[in-house]
C-alpha atoms as a PDB file:
ATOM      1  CA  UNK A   1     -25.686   2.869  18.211  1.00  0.00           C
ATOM      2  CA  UNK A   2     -23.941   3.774  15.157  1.00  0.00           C
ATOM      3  CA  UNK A   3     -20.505   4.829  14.781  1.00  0.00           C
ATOM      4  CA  UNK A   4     -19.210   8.402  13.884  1.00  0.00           C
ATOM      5  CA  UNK A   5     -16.259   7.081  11.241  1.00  0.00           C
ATOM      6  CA  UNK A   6     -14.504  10.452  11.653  1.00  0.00           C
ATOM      7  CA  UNK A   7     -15.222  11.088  15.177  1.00  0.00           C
ATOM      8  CA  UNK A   8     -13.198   7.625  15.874  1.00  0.00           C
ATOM      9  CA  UNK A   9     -10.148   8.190  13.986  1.00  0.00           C
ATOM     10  CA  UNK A  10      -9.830  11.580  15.682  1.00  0.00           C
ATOM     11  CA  UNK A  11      -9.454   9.999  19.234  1.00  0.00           C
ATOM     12  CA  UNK A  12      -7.246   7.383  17.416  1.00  0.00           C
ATOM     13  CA  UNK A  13      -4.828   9.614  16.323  1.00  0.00           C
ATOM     14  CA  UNK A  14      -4.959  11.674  19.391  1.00  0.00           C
ATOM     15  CA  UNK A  15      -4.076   9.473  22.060  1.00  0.00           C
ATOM     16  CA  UNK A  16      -0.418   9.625  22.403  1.00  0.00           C
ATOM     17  CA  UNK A  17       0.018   6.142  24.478  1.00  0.00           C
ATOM     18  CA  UNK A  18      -0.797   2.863  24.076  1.00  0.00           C
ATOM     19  CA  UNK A  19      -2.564   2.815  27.425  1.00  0.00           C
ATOM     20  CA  UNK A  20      -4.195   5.840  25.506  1.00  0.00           C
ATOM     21  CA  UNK A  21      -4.861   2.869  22.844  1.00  0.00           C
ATOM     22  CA  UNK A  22      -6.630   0.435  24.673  1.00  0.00           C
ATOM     23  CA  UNK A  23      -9.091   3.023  26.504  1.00  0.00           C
ATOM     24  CA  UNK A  24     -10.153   4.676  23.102  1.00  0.00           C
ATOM     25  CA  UNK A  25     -10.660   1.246  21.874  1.00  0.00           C
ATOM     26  CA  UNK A  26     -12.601  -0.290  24.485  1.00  0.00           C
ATOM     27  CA  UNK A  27     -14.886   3.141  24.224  1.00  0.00           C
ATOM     28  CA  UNK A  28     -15.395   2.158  20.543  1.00  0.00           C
ATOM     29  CA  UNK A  29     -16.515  -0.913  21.498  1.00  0.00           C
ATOM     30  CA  UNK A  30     -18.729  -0.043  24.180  1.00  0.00           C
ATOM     31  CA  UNK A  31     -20.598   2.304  21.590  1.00  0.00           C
ATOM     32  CA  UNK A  32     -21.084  -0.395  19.579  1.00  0.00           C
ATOM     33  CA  UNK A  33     -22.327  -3.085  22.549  1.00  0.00           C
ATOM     34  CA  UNK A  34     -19.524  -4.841  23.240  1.00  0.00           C
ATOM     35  CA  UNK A  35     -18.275  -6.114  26.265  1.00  0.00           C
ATOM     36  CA  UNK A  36     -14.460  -5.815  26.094  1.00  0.00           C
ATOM     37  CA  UNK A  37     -11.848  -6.797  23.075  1.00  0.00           C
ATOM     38  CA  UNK A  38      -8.456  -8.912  22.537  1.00  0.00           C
ATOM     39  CA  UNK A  39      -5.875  -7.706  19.856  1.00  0.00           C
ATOM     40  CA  UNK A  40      -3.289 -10.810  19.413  1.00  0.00           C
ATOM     41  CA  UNK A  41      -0.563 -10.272  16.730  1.00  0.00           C
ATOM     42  CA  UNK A  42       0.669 -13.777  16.418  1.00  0.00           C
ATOM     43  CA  UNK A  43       4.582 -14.756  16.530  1.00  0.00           C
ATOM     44  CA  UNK A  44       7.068 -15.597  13.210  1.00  0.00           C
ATOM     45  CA  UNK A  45      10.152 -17.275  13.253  1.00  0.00           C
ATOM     46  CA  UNK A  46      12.693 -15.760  15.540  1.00  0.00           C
ATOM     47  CA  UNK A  47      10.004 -14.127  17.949  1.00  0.00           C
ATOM     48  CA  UNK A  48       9.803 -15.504  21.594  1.00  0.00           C
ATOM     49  CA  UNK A  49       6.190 -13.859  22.651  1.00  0.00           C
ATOM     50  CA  UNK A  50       2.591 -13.299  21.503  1.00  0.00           C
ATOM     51  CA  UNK A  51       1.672  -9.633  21.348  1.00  0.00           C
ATOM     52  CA  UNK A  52      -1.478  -8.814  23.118  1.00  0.00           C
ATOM     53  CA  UNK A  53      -3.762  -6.575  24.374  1.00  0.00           C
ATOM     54  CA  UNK A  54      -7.426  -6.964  25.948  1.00  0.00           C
ATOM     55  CA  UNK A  55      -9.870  -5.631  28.139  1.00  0.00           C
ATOM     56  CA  UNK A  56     -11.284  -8.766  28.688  1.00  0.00           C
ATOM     57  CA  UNK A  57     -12.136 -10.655  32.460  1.00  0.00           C
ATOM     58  CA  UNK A  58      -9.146 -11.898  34.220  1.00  0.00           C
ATOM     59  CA  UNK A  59     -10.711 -15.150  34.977  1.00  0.00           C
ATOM     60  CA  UNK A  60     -11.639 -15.831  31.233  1.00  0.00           C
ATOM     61  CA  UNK A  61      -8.234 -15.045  30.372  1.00  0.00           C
ATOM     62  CA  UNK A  62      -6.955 -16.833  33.269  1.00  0.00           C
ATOM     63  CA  UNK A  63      -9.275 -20.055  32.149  1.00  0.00           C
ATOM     64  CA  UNK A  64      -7.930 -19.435  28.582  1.00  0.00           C
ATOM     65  CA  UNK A  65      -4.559 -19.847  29.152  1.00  0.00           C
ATOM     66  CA  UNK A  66      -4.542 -22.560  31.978  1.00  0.00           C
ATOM     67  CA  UNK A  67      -6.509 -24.756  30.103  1.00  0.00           C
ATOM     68  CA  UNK A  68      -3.908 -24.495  27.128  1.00  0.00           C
ATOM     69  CA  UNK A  69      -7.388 -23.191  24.609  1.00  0.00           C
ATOM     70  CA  UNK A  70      -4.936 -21.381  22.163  1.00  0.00           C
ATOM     71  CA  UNK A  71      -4.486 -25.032  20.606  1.00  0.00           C
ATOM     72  CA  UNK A  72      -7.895 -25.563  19.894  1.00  0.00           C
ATOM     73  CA  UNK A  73      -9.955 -22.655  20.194  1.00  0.00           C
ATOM     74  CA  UNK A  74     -11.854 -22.747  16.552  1.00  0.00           C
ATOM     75  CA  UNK A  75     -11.597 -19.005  15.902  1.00  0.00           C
ATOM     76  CA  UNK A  76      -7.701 -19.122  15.308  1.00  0.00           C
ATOM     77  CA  UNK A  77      -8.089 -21.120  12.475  1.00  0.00           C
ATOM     78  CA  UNK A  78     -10.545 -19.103  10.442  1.00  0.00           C
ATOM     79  CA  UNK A  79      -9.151 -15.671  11.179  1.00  0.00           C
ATOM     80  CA  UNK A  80      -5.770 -17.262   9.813  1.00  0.00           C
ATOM     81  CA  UNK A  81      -7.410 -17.818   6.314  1.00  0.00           C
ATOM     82  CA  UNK A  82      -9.636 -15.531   5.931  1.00  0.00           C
ATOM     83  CA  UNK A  83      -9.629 -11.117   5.712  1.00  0.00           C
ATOM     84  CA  UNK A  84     -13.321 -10.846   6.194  1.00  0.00           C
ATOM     85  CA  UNK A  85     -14.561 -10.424   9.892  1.00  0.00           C
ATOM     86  CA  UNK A  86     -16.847 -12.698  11.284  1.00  0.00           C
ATOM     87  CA  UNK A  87     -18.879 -13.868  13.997  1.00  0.00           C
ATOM     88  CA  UNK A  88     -18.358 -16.856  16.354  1.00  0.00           C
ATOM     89  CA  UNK A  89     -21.782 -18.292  15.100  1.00  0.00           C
ATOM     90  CA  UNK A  90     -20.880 -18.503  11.768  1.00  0.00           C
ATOM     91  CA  UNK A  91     -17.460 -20.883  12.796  1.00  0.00           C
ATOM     92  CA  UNK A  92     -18.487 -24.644  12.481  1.00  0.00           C
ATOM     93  CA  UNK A  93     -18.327 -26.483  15.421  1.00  0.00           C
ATOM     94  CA  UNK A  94     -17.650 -30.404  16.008  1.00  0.00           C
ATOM     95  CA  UNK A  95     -20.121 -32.605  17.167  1.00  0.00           C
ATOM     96  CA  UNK A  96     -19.627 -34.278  20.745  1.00  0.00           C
ATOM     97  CA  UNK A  97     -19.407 -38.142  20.512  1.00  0.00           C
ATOM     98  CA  UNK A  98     -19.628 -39.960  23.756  1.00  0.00           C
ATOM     99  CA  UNK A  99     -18.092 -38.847  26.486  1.00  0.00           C
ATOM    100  CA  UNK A 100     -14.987 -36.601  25.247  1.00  0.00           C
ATOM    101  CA  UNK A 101     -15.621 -32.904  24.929  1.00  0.00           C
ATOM    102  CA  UNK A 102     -13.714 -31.588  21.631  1.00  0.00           C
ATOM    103  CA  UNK A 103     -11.496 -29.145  22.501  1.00  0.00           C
ATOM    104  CA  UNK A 104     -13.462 -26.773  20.048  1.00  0.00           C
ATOM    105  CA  UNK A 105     -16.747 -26.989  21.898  1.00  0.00           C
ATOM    106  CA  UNK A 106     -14.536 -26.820  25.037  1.00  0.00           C
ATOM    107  CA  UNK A 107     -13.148 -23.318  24.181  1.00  0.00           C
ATOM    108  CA  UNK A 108     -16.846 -21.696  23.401  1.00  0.00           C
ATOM    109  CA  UNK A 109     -18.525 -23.315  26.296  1.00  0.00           C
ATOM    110  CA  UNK A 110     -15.698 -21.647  28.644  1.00  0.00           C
ATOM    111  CA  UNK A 111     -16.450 -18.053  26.722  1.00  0.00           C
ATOM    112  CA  UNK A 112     -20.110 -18.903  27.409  1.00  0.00           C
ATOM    113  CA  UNK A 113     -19.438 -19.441  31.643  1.00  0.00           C
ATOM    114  CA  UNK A 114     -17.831 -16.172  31.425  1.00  0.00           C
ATOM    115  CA  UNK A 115     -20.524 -14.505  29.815  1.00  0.00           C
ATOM    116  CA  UNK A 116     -19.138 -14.483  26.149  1.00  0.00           C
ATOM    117  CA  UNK A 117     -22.675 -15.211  24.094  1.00  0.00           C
ATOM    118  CA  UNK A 118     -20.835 -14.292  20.425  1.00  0.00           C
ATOM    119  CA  UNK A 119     -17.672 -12.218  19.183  1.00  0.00           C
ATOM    120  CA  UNK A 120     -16.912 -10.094  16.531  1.00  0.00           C
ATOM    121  CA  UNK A 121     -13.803 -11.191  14.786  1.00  0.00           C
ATOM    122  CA  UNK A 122     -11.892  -9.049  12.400  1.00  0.00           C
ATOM    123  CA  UNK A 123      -8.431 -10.400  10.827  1.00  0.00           C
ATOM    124  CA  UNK A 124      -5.024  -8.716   9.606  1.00  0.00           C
ATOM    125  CA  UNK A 125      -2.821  -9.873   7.422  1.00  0.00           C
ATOM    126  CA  UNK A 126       0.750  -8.704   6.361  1.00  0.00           C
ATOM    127  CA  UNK A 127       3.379  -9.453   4.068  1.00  0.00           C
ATOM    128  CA  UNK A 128       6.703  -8.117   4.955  1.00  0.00           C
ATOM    129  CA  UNK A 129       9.036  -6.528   2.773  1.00  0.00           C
ATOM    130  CA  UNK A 130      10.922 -10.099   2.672  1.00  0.00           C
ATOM    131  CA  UNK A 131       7.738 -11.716   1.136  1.00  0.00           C
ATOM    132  CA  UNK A 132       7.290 -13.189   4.841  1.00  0.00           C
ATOM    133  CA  UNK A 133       2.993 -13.823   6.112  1.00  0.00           C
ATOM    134  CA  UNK A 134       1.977 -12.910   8.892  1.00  0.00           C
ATOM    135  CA  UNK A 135      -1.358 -12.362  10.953  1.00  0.00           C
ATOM    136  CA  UNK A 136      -2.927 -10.692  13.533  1.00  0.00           C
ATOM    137  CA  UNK A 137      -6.559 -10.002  15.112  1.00  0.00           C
ATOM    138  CA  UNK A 138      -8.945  -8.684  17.195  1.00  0.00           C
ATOM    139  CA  UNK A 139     -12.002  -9.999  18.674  1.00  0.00           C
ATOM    140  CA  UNK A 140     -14.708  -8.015  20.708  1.00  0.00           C
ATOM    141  CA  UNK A 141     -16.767  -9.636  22.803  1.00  0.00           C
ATOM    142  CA  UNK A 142     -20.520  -9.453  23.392  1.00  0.00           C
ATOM    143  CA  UNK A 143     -22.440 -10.264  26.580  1.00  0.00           C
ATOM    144  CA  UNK A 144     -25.726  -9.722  25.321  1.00  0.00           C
ATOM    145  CA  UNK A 145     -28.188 -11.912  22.772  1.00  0.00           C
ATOM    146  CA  UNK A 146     -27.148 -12.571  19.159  1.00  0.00           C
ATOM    147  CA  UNK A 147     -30.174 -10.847  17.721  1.00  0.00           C
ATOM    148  CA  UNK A 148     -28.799  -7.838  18.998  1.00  0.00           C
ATOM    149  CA  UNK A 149     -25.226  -8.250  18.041  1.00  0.00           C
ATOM    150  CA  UNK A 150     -26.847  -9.022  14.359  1.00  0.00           C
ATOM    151  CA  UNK A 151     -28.555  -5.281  14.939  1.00  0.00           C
ATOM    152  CA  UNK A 152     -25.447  -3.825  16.202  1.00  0.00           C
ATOM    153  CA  UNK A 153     -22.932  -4.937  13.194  1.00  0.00           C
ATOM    154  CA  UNK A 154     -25.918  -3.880  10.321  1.00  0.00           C
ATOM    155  CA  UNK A 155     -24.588  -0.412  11.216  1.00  0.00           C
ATOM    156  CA  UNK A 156     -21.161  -0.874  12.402  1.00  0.00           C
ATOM    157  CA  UNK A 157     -19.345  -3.818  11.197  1.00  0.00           C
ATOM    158  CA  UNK A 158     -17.544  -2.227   8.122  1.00  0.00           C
ATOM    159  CA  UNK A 159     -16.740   1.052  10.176  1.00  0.00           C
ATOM    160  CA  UNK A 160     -15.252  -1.535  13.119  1.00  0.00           C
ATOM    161  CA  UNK A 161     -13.124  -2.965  10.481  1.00  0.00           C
ATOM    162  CA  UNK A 162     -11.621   0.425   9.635  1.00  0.00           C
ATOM    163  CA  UNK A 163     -10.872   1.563  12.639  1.00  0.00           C
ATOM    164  CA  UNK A 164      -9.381  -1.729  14.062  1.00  0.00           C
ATOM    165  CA  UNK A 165      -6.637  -1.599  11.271  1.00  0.00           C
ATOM    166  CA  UNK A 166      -6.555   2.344  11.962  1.00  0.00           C
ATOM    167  CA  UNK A 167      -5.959   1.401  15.544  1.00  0.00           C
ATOM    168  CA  UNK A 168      -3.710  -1.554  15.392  1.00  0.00           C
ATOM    169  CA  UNK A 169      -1.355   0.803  13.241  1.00  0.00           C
ATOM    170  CA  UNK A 170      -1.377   3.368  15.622  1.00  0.00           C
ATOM    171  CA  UNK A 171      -0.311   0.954  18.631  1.00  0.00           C
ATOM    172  CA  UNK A 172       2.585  -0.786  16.657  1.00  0.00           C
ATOM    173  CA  UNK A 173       3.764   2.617  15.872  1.00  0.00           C
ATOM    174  CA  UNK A 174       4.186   4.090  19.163  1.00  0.00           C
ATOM    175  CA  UNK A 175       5.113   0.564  21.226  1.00  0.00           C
ATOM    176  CA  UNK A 176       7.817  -0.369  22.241  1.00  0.00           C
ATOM    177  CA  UNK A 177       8.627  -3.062  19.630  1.00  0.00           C
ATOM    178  CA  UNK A 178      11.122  -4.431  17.430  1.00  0.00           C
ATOM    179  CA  UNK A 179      11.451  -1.848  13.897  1.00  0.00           C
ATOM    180  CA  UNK A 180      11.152  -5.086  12.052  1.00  0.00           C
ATOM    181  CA  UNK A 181       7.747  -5.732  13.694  1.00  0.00           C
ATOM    182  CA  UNK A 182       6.633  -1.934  13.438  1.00  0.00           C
ATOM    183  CA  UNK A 183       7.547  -2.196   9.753  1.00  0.00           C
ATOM    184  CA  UNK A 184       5.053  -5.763   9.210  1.00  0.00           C
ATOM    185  CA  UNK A 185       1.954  -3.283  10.058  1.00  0.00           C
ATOM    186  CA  UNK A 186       3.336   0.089   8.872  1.00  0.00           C
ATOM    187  CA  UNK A 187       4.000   1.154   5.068  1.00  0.00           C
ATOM    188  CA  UNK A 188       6.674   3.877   5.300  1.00  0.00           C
ATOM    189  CA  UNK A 189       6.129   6.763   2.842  1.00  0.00           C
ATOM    190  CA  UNK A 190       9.688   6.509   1.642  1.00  0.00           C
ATOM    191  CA  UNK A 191       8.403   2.600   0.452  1.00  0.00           C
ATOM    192  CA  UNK A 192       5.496   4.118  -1.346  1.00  0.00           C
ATOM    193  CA  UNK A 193       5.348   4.970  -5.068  1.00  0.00           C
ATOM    194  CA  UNK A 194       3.058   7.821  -5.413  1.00  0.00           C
ATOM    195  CA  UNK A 195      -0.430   7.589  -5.767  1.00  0.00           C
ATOM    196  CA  UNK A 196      -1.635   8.866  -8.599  1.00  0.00           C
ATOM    197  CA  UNK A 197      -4.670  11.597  -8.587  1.00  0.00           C
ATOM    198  CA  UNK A 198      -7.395   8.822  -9.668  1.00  0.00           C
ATOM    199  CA  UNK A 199      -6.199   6.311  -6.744  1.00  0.00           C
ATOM    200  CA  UNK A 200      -6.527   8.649  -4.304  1.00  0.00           C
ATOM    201  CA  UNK A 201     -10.331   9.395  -5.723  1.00  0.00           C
ATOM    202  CA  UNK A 202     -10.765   5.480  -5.781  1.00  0.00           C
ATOM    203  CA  UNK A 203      -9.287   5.433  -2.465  1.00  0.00           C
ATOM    204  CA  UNK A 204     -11.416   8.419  -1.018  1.00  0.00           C
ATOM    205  CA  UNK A 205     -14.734   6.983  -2.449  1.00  0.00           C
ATOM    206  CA  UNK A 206     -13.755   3.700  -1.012  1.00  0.00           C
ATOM    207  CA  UNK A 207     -13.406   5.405   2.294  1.00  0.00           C
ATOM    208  CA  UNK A 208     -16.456   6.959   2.136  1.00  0.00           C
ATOM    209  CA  UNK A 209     -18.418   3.434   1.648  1.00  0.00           C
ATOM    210  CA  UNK A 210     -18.756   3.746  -2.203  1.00  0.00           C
ATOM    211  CA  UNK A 211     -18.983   0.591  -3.864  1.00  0.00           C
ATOM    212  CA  UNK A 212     -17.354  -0.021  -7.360  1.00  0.00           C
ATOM    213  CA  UNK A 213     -20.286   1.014  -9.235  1.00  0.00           C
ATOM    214  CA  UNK A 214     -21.173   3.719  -7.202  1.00  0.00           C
ATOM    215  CA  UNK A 215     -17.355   4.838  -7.473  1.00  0.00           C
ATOM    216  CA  UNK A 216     -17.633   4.703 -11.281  1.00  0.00           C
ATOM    217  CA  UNK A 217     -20.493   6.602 -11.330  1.00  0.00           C
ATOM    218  CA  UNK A 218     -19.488   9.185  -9.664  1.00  0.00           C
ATOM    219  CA  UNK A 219     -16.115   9.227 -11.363  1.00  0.00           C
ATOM    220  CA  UNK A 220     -17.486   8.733 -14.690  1.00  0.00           C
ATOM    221  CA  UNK A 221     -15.374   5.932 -15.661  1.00  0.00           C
ATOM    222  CA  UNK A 222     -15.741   2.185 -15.893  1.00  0.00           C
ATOM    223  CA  UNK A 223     -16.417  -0.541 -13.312  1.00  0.00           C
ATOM    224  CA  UNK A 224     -13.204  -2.341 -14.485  1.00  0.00           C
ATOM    225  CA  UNK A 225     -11.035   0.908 -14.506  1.00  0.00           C
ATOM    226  CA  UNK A 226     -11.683   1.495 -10.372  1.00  0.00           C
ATOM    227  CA  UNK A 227     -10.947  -2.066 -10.049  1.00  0.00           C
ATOM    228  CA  UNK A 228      -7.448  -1.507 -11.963  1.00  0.00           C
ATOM    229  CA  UNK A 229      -7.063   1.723 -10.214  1.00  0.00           C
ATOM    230  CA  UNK A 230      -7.773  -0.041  -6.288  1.00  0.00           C
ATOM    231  CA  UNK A 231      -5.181  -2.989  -7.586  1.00  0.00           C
ATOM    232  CA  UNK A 232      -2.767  -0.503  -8.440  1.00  0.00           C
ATOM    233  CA  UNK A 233      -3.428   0.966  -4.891  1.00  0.00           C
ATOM    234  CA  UNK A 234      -2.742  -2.501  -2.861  1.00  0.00           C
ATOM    235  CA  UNK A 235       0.237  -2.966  -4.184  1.00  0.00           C
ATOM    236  CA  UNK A 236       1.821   0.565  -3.829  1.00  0.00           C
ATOM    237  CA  UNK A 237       0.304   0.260   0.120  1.00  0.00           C
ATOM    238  CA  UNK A 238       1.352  -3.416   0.320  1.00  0.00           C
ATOM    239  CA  UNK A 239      -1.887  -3.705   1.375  1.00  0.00           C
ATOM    240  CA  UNK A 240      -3.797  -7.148   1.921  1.00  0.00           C
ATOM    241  CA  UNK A 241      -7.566  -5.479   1.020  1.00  0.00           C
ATOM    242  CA  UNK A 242      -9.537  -2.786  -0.142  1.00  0.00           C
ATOM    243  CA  UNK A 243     -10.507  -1.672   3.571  1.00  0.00           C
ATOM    244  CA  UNK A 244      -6.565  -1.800   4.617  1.00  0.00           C
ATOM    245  CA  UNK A 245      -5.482   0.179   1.359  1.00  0.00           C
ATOM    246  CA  UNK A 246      -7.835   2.756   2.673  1.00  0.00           C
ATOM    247  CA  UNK A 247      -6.150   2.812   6.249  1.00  0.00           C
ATOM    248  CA  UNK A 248      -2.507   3.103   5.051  1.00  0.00           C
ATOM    249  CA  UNK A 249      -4.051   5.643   2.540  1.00  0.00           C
ATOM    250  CA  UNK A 250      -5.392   7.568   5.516  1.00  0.00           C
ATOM    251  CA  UNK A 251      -2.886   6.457   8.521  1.00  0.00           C
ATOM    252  CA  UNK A 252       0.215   8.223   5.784  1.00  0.00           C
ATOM    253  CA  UNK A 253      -2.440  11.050   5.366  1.00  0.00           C
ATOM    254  CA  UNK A 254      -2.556  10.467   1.595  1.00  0.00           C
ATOM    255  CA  UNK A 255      -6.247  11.303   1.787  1.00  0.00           C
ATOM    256  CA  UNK A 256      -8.461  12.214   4.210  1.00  0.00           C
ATOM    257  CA  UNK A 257     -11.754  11.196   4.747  1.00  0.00           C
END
């Protein structure tokens, strides 16, 4: 089924907990065939615990943590260097020689016993206003056969990836967290120099699922000048992409889609 964009965002910004949160979300996922999902913001230097929340079994979870998978599950890695979202198929996996299960094929097979076939992983990044990384994700599981995860993600894997960053804003904002974390996630409007009338267009079109060209052409300007425009509109959002430009754009209410 495919996602309403709008419809989404609206129960996003509704919900006024973060219990609110995590039922909205796991509704979003459930429209879109998945199982349950895992958000994990990831500790710096000078922070004691792992954020997380997740809909996910208690025995999985249980299993995962037990077992001591966090060192070697192969997703971590990838969602560390990358902004794109992927799948769990597309994550290379070591061979087994002999007897010794690599931890890697160790992780998956444990998903697998608990009904984990595949995963949708999307990635956030974040620079602080100290210059200092950091990352975070979320992962939604899927019970049921890849082909149908591949059907499922034709429709809704950019619109996922929207409202994930959307969402993730929305539940660092109204934790109960340290202001220095809120502030890794959350541009403040007294941080941001203006927008200018273009960027917002660029923005808007973006939002809308415009590519460059299409954006140009609509715009009647060049392909190069809505790339110099969306630049100009990371770094005034301290964003880390195009799609999370777009969320700060519309999380500050700068435009709306």
């Amino acid at each position: 089924m495919s996602l309403d964009l709008e419809a989404a965002l609206a129960s996003i910004e509704a919900a006024e907990s973060v219990d609110a949160l995590v039922a909205c979300l796991q509704g979003i996922a459930n429209t879109c065939g998945f199982s349950s999902f895992s958000f994990i913001d990831t500790p710096r230097d000078g922070e004691r615990e792992i954020f997380v929340l997740n809909t996910i079994l208690k025995a999985f979870n249980d299993d995962y943590i037990n077992e001591n998978l966090v060192y070697c599950d192969p997703i971590i890695p990838v969602w560390r260097r990358t902004n794109t979202p992927f799948t769990w198929d597309q994550v290379p996996l070591p061979e087994r020689r002999g007897k010794r299960l690599p931890g890697a094929l160790k992780t998956m097979n444990v998903a697998r016993d608990h009904g984990y076939n595949d995963g949708l992983v999307i990635p956030f990044h974040y620079v602080d206003k100290l210059g200092r990384h950091g990352s975070a994700a979320c992962t939604f599981f899927w019970t049921d056969t890849i082909s149908q995860l591949k059907f499922s993600l034709t429709w809704n894997r950019a619109k996922l990836h929207t409202i994930l960053l959307y969402w993730a804003q929305k539940v660092i904002d109204i934790s109960d967290l340290s202001g220095e974390r809120k502030a890794r996630f959350i541009a403040e409007r007294e941080d941001i120099e203006p927008l200018s009338d273009r960027e917002k267009e660029v923005l808007l079109w973006a939002a809308r699922g415009k590519t460059v060209s299409e954006t140009a052409d609509i715009l009647a300007i060049s392909d190069d000048t809505v790339e110099t425009h969306m630049r100009s509109c990371l770094k005034k959002l301290q964003a880390a992409n195009k799609t999370h430009a777009v969320v700060q754009a519309i999380y500050l209410r700068l435009i709306d889609i």
